[in-house]
N, C-alpha and C. Protein backbone atom coordinates (compact mmCIF):
# COMPACT_ATOMS: atom_id res chain seq x y z
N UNK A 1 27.30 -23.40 -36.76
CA UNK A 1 27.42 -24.35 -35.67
C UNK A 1 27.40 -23.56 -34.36
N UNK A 2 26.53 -23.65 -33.19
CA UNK A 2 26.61 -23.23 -32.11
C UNK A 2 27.86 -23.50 -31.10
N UNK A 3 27.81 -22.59 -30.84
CA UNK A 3 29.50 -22.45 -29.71
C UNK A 3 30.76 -23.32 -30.41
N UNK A 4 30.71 -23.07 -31.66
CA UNK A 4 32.13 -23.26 -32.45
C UNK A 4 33.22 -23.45 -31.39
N UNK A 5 33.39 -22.38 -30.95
CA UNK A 5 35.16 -22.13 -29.92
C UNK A 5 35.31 -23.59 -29.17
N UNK A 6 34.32 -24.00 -28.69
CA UNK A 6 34.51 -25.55 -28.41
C UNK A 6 35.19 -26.32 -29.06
N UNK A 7 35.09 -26.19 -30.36
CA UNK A 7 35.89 -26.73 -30.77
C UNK A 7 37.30 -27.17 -31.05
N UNK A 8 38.10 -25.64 -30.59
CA UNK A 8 39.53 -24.85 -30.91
C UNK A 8 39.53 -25.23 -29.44
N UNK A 9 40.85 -26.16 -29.28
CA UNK A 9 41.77 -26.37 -28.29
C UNK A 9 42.01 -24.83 -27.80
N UNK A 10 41.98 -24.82 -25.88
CA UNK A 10 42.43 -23.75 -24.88
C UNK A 10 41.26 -22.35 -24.80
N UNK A 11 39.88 -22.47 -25.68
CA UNK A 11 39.19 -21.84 -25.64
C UNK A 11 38.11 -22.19 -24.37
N UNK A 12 37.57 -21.44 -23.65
CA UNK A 12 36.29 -21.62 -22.51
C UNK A 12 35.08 -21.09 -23.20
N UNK A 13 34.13 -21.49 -22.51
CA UNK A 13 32.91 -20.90 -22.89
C UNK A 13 32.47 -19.54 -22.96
N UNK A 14 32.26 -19.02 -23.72
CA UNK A 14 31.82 -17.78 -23.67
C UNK A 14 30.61 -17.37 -23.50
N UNK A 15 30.25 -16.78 -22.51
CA UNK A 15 28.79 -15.99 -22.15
C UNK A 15 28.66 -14.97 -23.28
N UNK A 16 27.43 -14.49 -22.74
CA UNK A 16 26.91 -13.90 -23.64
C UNK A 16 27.28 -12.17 -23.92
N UNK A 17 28.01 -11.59 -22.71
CA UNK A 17 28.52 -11.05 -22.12
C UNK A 17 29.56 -10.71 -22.91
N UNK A 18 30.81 -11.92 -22.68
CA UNK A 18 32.15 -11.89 -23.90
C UNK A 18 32.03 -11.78 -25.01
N UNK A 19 31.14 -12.65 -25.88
CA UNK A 19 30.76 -12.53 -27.10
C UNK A 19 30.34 -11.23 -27.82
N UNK A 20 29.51 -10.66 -26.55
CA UNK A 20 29.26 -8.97 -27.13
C UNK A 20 30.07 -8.01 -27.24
N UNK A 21 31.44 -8.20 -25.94
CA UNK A 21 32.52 -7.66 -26.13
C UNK A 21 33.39 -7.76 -27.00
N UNK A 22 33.82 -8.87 -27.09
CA UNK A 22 34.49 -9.69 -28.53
C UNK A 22 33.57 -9.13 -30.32
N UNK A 23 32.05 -8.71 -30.04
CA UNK A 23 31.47 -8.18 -31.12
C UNK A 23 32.29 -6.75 -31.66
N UNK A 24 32.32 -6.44 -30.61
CA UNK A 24 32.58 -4.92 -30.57
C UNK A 24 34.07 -4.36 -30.95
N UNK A 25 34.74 -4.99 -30.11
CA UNK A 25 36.22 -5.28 -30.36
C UNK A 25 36.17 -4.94 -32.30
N UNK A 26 35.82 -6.18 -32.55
CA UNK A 26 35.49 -6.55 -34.04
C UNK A 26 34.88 -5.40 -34.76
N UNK A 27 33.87 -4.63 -34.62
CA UNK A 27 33.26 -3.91 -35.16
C UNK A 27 34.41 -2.33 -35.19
N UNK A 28 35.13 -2.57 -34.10
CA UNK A 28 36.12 -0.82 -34.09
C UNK A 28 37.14 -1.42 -35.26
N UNK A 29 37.18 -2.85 -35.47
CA UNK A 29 37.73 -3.02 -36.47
C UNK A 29 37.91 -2.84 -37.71
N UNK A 30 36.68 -2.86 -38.50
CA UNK A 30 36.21 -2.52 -39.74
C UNK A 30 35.86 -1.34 -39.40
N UNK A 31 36.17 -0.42 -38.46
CA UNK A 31 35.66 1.18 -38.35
C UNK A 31 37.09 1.64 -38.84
N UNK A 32 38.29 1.23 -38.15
CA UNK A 32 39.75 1.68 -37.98
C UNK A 32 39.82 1.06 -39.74
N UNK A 33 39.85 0.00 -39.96
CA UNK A 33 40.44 -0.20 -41.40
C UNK A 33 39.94 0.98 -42.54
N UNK A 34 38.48 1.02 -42.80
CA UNK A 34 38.36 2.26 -43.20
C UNK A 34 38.96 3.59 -43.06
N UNK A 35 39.00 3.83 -41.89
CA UNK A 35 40.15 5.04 -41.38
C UNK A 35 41.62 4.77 -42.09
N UNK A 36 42.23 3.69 -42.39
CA UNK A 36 43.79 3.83 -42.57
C UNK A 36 43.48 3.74 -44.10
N UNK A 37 42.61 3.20 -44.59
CA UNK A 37 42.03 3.01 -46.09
C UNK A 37 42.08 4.55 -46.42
N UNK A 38 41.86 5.01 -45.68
CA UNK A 38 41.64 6.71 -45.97
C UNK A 38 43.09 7.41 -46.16
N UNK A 39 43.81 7.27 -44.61
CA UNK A 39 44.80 7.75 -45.00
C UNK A 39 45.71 7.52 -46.17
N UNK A 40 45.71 6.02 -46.56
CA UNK A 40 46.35 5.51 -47.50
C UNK A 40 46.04 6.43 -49.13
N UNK A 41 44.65 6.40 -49.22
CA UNK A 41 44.56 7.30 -50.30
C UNK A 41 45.19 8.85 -49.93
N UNK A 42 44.90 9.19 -48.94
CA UNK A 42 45.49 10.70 -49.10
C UNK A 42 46.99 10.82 -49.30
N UNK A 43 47.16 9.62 -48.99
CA UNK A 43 48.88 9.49 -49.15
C UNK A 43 49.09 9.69 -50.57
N UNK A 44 48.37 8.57 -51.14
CA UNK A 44 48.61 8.32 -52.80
C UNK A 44 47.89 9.47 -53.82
N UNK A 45 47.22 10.00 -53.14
CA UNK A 45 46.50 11.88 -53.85
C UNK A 45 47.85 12.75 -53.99
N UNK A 46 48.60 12.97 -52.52
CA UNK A 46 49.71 13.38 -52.36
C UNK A 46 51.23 13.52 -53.27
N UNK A 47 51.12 12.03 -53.39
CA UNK A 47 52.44 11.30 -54.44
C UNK A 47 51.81 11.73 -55.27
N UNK A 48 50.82 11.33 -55.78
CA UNK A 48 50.15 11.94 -57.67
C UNK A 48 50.28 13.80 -57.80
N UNK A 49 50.07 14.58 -56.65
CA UNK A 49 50.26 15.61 -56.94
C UNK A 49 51.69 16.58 -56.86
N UNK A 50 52.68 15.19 -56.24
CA UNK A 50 54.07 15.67 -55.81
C UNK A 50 54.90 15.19 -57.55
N UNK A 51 53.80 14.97 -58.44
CA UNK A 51 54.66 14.69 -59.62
C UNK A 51 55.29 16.11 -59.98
N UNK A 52 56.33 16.35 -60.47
CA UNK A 52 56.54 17.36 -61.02
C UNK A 52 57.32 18.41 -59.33
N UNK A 53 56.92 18.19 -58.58
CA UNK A 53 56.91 19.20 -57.44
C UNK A 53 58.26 18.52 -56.63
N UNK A 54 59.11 19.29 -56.75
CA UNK A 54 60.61 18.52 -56.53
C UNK A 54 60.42 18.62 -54.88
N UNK A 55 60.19 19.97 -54.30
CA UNK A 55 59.98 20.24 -52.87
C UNK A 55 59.04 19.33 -51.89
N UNK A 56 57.75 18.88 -52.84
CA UNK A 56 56.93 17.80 -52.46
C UNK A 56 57.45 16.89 -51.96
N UNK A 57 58.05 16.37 -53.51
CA UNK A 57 58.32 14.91 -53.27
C UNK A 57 59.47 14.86 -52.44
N UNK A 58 60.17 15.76 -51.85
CA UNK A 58 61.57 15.42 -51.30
C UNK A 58 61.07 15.29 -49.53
N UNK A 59 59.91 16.52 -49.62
CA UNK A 59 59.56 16.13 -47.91
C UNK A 59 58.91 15.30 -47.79
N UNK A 60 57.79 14.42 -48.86
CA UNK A 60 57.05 13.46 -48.73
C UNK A 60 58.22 12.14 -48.51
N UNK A 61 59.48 11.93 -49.30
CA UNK A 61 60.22 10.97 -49.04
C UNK A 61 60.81 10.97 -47.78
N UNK A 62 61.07 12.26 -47.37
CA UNK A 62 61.95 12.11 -46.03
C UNK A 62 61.08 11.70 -44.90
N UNK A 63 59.59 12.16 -45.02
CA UNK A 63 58.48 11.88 -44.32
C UNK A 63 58.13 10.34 -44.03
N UNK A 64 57.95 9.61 -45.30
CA UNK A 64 58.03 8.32 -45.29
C UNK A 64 56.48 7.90 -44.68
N UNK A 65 55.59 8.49 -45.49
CA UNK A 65 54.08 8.48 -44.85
C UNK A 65 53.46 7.00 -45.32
N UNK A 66 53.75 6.46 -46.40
CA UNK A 66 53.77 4.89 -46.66
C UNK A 66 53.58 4.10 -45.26
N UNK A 67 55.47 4.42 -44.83
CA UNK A 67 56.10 3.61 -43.66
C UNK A 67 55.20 3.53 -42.67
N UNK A 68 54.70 5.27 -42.14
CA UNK A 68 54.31 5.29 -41.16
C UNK A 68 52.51 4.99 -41.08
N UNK A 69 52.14 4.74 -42.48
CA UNK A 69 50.60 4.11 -42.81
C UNK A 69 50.63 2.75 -42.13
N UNK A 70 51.72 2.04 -43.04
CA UNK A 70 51.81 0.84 -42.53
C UNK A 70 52.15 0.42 -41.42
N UNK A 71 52.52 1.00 -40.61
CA UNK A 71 53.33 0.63 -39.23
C UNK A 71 52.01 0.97 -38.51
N UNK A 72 51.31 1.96 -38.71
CA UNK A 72 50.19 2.17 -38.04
C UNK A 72 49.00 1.33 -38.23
N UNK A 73 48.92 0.61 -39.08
CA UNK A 73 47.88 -0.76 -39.92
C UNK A 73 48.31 -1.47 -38.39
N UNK A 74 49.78 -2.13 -38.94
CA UNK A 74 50.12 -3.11 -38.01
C UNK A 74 50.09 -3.10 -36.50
N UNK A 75 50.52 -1.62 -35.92
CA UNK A 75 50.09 -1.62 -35.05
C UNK A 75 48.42 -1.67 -33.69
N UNK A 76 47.55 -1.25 -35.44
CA UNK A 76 46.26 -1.59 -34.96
C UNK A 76 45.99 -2.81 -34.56
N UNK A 77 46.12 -3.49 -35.53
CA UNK A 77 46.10 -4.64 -35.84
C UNK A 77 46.62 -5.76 -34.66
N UNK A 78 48.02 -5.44 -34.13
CA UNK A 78 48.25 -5.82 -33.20
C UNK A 78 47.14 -5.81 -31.64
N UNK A 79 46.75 -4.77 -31.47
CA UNK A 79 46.04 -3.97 -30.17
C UNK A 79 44.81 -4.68 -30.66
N UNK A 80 44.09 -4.60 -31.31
CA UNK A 80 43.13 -5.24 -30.85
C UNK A 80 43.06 -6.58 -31.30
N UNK A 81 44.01 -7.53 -31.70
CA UNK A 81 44.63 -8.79 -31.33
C UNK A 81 44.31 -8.72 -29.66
N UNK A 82 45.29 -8.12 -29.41
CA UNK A 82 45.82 -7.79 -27.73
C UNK A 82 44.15 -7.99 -26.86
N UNK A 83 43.09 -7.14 -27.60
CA UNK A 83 42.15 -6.84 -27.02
C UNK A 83 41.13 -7.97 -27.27
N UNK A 84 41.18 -8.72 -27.82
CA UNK A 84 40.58 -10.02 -27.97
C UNK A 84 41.26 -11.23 -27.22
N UNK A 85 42.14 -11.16 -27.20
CA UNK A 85 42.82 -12.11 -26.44
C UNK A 85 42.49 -11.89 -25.36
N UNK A 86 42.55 -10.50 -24.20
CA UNK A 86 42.02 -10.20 -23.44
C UNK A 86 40.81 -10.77 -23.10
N UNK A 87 39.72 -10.63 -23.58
CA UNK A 87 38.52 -11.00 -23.74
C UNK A 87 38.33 -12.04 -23.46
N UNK A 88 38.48 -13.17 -24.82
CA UNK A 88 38.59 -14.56 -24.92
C UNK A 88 39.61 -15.17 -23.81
N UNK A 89 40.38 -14.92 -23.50
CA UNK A 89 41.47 -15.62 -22.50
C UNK A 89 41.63 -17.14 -22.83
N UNK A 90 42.08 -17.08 -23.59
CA UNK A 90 42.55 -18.53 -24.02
C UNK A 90 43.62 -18.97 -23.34
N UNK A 91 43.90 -20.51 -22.91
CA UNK A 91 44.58 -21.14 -22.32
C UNK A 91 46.08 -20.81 -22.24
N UNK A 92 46.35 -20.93 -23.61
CA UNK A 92 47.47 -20.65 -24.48
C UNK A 92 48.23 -19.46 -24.38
């Protein structure tokens, strides 16, 4: 359907302009998820090789690289929320 956002209450028209920005936005998106996809495995390479390795696993727990995977997901996640909203400027 052409110019959908019309549809969604507090949205304006978007040029052609926003839309490309708003593309892009989107596209560092699926660049960054891959990136934390990554770290996430090196995390879990890590744990598989901290079996057995008491010293490993004790700095990997105090480290808490899970926590700080995930906090860093979310915080992406947030920002370029932030950065679309920007963009789009919705009413709301």
């Amino acid at each position: 359907m052409d110019n959908q956002h019309r549809k969604i209450a507090g949205y304006n028209e978007f040029d052609a302009e926003t839309i490309d920005l708003m593309n892009q936005v989107r596209q560092h998106n699926h660049e960054i998820a891959k990136l934390v996809e990554m770290v996430k495995q090196r995390i879990a390479t890590q744990r598989t090789a901290a079996i057995g390795d008491a010293d490993l696993t004790r700095r990997m727990n105090a480290a808490e690289p899970e926590r700080w995977a995930a906090l860093g997901r979310t915080s992406i996640q947030q920002g370029l929320m932030f950065l679309t909203r920007a963009v789009a400027q919705p009413e709301f």
